[in-house]
Protein backbone atom coordinates (compact mmCIF):
# COMPACT_ATOMS: atom_id res chain seq x y z
CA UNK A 1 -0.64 13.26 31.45
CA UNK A 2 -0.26 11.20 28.25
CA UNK A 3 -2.80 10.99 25.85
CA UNK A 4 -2.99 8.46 22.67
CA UNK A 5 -2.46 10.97 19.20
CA UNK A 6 -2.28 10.17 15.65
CA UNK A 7 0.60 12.48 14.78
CA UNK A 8 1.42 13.72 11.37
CA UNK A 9 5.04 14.15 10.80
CA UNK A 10 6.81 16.76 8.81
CA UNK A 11 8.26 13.74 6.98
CA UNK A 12 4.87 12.55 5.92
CA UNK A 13 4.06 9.33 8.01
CA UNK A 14 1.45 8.99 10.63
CA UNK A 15 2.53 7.93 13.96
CA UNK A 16 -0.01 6.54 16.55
CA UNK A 17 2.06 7.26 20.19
CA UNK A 18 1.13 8.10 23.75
CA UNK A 19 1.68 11.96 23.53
CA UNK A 20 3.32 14.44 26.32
CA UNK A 21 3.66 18.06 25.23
CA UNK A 22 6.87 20.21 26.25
CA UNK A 23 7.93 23.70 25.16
CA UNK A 24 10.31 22.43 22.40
CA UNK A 25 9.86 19.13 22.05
CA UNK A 26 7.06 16.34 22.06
CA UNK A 27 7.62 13.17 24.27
CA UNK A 28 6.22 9.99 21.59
CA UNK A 29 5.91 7.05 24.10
CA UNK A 30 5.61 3.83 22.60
CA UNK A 31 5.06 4.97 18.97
CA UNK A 32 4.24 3.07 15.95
CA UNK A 33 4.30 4.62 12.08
CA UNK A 34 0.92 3.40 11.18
CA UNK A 35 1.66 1.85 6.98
CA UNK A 36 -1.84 1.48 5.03
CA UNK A 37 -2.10 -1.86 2.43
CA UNK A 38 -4.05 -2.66 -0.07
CA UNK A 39 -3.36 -6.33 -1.31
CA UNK A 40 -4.94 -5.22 -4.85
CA UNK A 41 -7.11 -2.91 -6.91
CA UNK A 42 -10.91 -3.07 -4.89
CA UNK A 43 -9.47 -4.74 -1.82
CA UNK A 44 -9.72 -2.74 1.68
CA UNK A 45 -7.15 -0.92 3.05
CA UNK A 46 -5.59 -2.59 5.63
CA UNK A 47 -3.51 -0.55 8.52
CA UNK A 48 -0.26 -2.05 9.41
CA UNK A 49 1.35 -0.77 12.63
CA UNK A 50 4.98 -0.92 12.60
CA UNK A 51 8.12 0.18 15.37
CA UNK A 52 8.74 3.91 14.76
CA UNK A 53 12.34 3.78 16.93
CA UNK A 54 12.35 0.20 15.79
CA UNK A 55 16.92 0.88 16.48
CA UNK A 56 16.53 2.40 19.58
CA UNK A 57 16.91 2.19 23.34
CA UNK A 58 13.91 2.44 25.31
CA UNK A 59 10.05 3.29 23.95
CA UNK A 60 10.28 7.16 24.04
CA UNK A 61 11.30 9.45 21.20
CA UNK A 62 11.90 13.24 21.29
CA UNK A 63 10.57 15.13 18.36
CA UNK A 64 10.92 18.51 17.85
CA UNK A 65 8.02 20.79 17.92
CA UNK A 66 8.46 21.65 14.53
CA UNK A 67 8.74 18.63 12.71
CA UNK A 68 4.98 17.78 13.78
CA UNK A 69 2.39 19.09 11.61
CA UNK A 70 -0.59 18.03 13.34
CA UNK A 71 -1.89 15.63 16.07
CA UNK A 72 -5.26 14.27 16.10
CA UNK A 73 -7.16 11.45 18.48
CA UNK A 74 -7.43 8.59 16.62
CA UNK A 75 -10.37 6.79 15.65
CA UNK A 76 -11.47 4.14 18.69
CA UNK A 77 -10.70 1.13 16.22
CA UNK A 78 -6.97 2.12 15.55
CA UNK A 79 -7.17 3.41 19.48
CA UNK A 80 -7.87 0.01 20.55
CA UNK A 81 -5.64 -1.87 18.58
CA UNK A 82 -2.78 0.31 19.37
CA UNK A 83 -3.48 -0.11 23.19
CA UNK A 84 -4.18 -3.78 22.79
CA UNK A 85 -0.64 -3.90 21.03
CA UNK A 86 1.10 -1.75 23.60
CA UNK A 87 -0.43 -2.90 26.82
CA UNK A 88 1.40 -5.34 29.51
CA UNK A 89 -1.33 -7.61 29.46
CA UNK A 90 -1.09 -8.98 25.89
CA UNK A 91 -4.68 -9.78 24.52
CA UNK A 92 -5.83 -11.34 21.12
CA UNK A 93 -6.00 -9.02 18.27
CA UNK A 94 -9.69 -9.63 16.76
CA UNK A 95 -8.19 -9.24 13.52
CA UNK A 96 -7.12 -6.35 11.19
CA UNK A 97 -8.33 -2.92 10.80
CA UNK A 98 -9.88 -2.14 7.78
CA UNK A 99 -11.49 0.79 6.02
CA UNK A 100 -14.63 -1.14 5.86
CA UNK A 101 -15.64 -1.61 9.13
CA UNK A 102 -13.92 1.88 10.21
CA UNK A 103 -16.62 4.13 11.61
CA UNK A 104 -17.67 7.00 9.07
């Protein structure tokens, strides 16, 4: 069964993807590299969400085991967002995600 993860990658980004778990490999199903912004110095962080197989066929990716350093659940905010972005139905994004009104 997949699960939503924030994955850290041995390459350094952060990918937000439905997860499956294999014996070599993880199964990323619609994944997106998630790209913080700050416009200037004192403005929020913003979190972008951009096509991690942006090139390729299909919305799953096969990563080796060992390029993942760790998987998390992500905070409901980015959670909903992602699904919101991913889902069939398309709904209105409320806006974007920022550090200030993340929860602590």
């Amino acid at each position: 069964m997949s699960e939503v993860k924030v994955i850290r990658m041995a390459t350094g980004e952060d990918v937000i993807a439905k997860v499956d778990r294999g014996a070599d490999y993880v199964t990323l199903e619609k994944p997106f590299v998630i790209i913080p912004q700050q416009s200037g110095p004192g403005q929020p962080v913003q979190l972008m969400m951009s096509l991690y197989n942006a090139f390729g066929k299909g919305d799953k990716v096969d990563v080796a085991n060992d390029k993942v350093v760790f998987m998390t659940d992500p905070k409901d905010e980015i959670k909903k967002s992602y699904e919101a972005n991913t889902s069939k139905i398309l709904t209105p994004n409320k806006g974007l995600i920022t550090e200030t009104n993340l929860p602590g």
